[in-house]
PDB file of N, CA and C in Angstrom:
ATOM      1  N   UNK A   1     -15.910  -1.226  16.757  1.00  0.00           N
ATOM      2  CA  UNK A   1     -14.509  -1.078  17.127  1.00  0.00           C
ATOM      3  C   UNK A   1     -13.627  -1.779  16.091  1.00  0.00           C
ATOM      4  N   UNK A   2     -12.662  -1.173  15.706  1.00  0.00           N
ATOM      5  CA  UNK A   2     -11.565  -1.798  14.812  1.00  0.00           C
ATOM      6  C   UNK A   2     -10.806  -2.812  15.022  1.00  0.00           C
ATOM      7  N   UNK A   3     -10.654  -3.987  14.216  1.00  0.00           N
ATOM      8  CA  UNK A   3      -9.572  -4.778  15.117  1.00  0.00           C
ATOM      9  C   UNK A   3      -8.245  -4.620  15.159  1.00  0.00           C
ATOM     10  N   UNK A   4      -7.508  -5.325  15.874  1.00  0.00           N
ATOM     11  CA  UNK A   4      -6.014  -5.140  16.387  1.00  0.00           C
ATOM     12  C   UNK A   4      -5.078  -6.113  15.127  1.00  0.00           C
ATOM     13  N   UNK A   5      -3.983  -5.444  15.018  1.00  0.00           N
ATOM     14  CA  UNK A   5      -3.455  -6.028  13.819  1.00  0.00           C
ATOM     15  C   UNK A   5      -1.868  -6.170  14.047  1.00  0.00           C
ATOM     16  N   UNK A   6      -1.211  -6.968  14.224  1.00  0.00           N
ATOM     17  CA  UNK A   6       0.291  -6.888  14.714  1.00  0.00           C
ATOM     18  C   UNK A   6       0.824  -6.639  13.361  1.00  0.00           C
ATOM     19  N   UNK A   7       0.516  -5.880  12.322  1.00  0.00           N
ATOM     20  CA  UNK A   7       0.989  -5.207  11.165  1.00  0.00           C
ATOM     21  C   UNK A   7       1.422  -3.602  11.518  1.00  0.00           C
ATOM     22  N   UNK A   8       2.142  -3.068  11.401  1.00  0.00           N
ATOM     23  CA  UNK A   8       2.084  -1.313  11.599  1.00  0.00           C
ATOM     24  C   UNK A   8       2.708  -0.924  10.877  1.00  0.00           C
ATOM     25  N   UNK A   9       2.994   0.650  10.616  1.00  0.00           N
ATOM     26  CA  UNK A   9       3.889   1.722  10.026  1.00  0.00           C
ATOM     27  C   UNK A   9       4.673   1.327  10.263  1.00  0.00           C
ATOM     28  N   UNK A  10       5.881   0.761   9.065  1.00  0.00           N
ATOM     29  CA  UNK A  10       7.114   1.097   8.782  1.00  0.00           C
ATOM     30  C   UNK A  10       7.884  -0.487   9.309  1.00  0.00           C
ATOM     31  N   UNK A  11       6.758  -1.461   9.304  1.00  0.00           N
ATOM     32  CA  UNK A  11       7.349  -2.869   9.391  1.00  0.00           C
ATOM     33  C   UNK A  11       7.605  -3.395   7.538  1.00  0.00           C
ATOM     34  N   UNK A  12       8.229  -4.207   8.011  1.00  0.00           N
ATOM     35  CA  UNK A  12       8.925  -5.056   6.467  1.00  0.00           C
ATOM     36  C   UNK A  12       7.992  -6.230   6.572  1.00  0.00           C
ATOM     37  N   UNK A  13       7.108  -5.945   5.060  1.00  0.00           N
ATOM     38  CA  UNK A  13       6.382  -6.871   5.247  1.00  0.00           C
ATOM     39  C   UNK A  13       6.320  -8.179   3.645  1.00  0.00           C
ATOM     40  N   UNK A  14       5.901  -9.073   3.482  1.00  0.00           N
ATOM     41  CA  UNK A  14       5.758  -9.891   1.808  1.00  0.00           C
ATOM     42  C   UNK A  14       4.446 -10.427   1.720  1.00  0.00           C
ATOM     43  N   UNK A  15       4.411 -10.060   0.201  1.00  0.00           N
ATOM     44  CA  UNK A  15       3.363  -9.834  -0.403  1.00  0.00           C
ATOM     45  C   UNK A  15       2.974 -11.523  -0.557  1.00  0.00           C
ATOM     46  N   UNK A  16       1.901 -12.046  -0.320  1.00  0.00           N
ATOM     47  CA  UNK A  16       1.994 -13.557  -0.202  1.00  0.00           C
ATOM     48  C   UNK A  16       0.752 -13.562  -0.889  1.00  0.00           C
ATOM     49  N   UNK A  17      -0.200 -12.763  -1.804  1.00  0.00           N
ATOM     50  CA  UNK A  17      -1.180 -13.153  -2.514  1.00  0.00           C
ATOM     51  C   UNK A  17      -1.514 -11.871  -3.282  1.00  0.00           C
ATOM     52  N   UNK A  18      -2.018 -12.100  -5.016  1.00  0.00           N
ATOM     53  CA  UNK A  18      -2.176 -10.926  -5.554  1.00  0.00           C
ATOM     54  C   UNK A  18      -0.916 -11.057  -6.465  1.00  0.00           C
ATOM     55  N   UNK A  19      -1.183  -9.898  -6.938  1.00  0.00           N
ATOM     56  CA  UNK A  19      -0.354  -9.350  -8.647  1.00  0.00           C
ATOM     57  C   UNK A  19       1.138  -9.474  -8.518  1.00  0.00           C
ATOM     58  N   UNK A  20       1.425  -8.892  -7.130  1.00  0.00           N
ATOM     59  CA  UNK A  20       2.630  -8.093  -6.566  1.00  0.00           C
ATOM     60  C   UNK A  20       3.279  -8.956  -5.383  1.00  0.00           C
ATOM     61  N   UNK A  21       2.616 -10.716  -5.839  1.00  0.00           N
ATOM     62  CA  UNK A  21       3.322 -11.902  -4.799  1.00  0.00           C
ATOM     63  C   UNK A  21       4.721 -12.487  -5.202  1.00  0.00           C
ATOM     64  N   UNK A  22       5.032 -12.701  -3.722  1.00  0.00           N
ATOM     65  CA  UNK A  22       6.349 -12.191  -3.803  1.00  0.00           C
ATOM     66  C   UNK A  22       7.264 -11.201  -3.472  1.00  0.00           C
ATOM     67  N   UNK A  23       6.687  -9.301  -3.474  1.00  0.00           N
ATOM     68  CA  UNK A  23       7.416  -8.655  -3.535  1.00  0.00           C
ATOM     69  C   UNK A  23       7.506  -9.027  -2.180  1.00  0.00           C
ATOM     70  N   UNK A  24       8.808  -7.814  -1.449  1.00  0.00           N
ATOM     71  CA  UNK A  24       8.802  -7.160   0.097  1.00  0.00           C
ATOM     72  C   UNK A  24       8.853  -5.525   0.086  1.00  0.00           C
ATOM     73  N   UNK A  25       7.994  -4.994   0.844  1.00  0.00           N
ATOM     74  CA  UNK A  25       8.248  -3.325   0.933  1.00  0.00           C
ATOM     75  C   UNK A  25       7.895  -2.994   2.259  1.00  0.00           C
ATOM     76  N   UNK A  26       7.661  -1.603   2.709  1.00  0.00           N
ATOM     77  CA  UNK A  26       7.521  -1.018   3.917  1.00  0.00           C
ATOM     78  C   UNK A  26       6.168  -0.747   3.967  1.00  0.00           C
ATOM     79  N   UNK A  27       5.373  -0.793   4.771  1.00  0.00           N
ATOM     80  CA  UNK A  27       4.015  -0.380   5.253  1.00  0.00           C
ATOM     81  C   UNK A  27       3.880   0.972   5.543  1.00  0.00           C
ATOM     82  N   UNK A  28       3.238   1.728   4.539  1.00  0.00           N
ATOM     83  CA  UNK A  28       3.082   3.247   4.802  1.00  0.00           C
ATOM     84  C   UNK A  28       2.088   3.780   5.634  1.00  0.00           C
ATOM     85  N   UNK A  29       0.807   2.886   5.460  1.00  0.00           N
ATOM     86  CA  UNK A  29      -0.079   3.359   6.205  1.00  0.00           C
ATOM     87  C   UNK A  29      -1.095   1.746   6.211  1.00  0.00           C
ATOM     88  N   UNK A  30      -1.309   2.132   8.032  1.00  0.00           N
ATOM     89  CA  UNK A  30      -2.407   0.583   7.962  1.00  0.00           C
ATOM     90  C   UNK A  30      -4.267   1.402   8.184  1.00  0.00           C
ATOM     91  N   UNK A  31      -4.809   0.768   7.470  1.00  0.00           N
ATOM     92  CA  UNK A  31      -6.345   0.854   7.732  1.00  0.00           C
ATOM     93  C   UNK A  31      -7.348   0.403   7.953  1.00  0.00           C
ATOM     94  N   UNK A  32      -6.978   0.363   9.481  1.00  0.00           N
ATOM     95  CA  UNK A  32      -7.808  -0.979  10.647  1.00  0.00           C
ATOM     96  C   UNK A  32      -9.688  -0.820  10.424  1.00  0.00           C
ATOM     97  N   UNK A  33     -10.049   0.226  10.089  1.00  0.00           N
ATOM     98  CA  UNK A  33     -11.564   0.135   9.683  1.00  0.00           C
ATOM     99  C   UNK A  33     -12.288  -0.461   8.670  1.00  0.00           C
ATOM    100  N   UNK A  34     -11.046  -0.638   7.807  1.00  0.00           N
ATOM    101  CA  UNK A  34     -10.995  -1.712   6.367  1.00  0.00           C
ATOM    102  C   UNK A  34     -10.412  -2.811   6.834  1.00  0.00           C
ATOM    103  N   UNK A  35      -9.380  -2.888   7.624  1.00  0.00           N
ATOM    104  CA  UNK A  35      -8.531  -4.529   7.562  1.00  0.00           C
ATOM    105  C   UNK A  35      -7.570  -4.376   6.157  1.00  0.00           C
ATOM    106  N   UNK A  36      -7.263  -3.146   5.890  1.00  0.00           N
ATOM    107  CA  UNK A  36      -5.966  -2.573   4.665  1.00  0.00           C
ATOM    108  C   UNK A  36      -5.124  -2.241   5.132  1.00  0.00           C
ATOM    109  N   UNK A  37      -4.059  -2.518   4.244  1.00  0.00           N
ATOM    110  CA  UNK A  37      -2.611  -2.041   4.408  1.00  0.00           C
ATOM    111  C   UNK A  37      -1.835  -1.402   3.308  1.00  0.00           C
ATOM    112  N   UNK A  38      -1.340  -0.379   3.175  1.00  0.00           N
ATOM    113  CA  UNK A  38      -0.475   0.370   1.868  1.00  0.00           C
ATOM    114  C   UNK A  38       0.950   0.100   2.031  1.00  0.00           C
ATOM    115  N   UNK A  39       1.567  -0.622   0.860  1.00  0.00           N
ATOM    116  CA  UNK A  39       2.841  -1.053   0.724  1.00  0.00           C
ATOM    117  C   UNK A  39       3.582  -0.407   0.059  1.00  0.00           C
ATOM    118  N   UNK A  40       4.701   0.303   0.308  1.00  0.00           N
ATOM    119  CA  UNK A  40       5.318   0.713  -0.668  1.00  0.00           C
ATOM    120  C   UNK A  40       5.824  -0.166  -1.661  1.00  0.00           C
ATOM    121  N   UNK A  41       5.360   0.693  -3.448  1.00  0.00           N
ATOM    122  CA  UNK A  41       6.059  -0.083  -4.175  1.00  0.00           C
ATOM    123  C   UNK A  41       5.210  -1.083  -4.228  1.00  0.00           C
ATOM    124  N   UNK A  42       4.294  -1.387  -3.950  1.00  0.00           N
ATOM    125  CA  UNK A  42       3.280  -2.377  -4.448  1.00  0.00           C
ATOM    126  C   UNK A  42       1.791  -2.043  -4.918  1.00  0.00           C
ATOM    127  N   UNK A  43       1.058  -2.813  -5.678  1.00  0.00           N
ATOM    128  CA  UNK A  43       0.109  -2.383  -5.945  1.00  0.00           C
ATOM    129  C   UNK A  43      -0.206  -1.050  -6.457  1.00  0.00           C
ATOM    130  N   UNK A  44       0.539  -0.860  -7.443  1.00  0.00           N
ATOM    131  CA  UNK A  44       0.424   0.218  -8.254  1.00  0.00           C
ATOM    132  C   UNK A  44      -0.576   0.998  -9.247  1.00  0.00           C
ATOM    133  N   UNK A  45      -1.535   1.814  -9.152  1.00  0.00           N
ATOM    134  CA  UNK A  45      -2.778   2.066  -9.921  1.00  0.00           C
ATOM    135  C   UNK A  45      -2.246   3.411 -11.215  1.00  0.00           C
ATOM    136  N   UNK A  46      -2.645   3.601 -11.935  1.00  0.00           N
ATOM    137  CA  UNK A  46      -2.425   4.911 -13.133  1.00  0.00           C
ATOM    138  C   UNK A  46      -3.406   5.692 -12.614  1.00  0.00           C
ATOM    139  N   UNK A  47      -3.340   6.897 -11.930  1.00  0.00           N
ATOM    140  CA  UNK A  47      -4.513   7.858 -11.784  1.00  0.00           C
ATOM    141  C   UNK A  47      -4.044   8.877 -12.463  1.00  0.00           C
ATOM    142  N   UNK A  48      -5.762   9.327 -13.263  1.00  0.00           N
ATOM    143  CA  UNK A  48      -5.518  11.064 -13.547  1.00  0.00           C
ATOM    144  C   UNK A  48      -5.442  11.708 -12.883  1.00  0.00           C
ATOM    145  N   UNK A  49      -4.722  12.783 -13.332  1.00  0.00           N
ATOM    146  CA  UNK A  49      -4.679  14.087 -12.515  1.00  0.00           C
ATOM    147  C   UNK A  49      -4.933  15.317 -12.900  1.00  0.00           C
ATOM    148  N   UNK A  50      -5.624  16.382 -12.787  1.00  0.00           N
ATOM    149  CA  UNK A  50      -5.958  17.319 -13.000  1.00  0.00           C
ATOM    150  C   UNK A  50      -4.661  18.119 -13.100  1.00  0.00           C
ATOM    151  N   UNK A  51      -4.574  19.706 -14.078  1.00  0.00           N
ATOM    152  CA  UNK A  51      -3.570  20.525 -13.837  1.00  0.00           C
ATOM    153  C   UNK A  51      -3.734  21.266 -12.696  1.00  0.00           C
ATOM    154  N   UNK A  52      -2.153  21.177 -12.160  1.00  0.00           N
ATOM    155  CA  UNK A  52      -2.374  22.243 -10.634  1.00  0.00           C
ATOM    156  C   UNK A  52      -1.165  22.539 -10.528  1.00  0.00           C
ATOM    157  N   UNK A  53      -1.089  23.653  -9.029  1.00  0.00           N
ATOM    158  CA  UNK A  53       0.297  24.166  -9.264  1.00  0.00           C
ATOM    159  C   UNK A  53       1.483  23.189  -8.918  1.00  0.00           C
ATOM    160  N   UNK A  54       1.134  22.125  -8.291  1.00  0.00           N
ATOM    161  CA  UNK A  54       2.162  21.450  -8.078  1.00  0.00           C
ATOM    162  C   UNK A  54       2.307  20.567  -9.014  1.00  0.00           C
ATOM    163  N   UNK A  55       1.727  20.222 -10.593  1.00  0.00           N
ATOM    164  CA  UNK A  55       1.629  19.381 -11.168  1.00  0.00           C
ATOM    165  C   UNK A  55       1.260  20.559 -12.907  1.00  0.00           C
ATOM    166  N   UNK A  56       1.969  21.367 -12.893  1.00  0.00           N
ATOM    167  CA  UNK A  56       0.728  21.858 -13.863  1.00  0.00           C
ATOM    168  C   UNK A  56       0.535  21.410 -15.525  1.00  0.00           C
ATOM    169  N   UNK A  57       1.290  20.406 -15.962  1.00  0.00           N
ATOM    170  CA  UNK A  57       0.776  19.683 -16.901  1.00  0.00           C
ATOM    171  C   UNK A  57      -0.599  18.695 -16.684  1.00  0.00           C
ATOM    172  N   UNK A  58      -1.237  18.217 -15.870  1.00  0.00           N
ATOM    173  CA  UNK A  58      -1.324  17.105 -14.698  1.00  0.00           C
ATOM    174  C   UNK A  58      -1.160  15.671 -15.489  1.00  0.00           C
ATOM    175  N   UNK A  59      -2.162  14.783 -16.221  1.00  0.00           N
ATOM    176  CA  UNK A  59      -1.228  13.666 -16.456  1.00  0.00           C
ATOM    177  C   UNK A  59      -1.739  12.406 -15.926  1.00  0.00           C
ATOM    178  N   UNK A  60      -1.068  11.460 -15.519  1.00  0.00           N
ATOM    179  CA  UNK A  60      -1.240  10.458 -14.971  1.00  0.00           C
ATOM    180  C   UNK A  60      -0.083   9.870 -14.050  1.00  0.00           C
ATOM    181  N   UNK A  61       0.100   9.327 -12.784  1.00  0.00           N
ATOM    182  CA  UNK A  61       1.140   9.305 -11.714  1.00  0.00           C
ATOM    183  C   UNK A  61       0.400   7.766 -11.236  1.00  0.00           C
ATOM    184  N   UNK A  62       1.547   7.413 -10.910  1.00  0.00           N
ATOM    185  CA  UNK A  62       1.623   5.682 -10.505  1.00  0.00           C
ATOM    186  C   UNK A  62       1.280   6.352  -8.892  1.00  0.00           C
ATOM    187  N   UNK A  63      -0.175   5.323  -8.637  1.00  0.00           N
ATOM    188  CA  UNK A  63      -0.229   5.952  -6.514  1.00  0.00           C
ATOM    189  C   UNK A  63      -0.642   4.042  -6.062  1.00  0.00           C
ATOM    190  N   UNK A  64       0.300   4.317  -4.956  1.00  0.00           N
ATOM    191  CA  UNK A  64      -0.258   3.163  -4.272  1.00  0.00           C
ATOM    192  C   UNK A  64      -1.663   2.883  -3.797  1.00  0.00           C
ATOM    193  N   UNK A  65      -1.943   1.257  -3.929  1.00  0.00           N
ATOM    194  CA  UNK A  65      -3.522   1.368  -3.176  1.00  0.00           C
ATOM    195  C   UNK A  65      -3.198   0.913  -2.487  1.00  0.00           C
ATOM    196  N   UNK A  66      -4.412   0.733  -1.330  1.00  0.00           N
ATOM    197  CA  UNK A  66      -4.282  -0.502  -0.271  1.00  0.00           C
ATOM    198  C   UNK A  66      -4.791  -1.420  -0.559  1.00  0.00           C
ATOM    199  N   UNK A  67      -4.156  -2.833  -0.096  1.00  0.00           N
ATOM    200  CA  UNK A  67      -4.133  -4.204   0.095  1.00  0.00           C
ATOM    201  C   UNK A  67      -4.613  -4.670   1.164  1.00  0.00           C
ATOM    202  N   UNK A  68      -5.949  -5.751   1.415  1.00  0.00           N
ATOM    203  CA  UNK A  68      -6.080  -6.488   2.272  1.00  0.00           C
ATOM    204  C   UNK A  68      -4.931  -6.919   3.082  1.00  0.00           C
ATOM    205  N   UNK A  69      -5.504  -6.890   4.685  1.00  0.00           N
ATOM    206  CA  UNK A  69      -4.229  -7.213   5.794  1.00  0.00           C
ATOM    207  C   UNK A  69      -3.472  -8.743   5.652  1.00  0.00           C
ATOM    208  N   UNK A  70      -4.488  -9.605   5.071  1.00  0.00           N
ATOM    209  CA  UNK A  70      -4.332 -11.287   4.818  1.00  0.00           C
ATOM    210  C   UNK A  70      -3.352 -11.260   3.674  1.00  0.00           C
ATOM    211  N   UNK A  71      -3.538 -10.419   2.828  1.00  0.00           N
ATOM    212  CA  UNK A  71      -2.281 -10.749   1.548  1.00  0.00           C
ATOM    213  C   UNK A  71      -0.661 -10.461   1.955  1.00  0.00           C
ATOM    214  N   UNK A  72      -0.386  -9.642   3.271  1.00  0.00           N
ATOM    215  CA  UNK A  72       1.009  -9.431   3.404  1.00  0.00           C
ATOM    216  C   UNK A  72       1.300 -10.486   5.127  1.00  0.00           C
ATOM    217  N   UNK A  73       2.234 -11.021   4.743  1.00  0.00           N
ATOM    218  CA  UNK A  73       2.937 -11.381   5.990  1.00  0.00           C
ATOM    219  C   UNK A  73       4.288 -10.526   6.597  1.00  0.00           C
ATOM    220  N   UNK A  74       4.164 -10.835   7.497  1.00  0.00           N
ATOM    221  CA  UNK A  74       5.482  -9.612   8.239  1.00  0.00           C
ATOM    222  C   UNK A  74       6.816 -10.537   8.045  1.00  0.00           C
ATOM    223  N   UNK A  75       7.648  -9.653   7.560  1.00  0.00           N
ATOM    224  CA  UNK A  75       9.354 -10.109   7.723  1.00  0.00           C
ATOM    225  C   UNK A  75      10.085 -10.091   8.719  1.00  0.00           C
ATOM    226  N   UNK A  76      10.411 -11.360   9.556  1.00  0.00           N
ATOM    227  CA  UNK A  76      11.243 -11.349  10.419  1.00  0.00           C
ATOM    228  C   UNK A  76      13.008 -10.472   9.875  1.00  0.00           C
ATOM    229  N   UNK A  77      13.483  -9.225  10.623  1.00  0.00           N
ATOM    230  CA  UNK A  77      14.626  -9.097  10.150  1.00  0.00           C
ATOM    231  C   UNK A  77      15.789  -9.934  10.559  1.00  0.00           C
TER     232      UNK A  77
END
């Protein structure tokens, strides 16, 4: 069973360990089977990309990863 995480979609959260400490962004997606969290605007990777129709040069595009749940604390607004 996954554990429970008072982190969710679309809370304001800061980055309190890692590359990107310091920032604050929005939580796009949490991933309680990992104990991850995806921040917008943080943690930024270079992936290739293949040509396609929605891309058809393809290239390389900045995609968020996920971050351990322990590196972000939640922002009181």
């Amino acid at each position: 069973m996954a554990a429970k995480f008072k982190i969710k979609k679309g809370d304001n959260v800061k980055i309190i360990a890692g590359d990107d400490k310091g920032k604050t962004g929005v939580v796009k997606s949490v991933l309680p089977k990992k104990g991850q969290v995806v921040v917008e605007g943080c943690k930024l990777a270079k992936k290739a990309t293949k040509p396609s129709e929605k891309n058809p040069n393809g290239g390389f595009i900045s995609k968020e990863m996920p971050m351990d749940i322990s590196n972000v604390a939640k922002v009181e607004e």
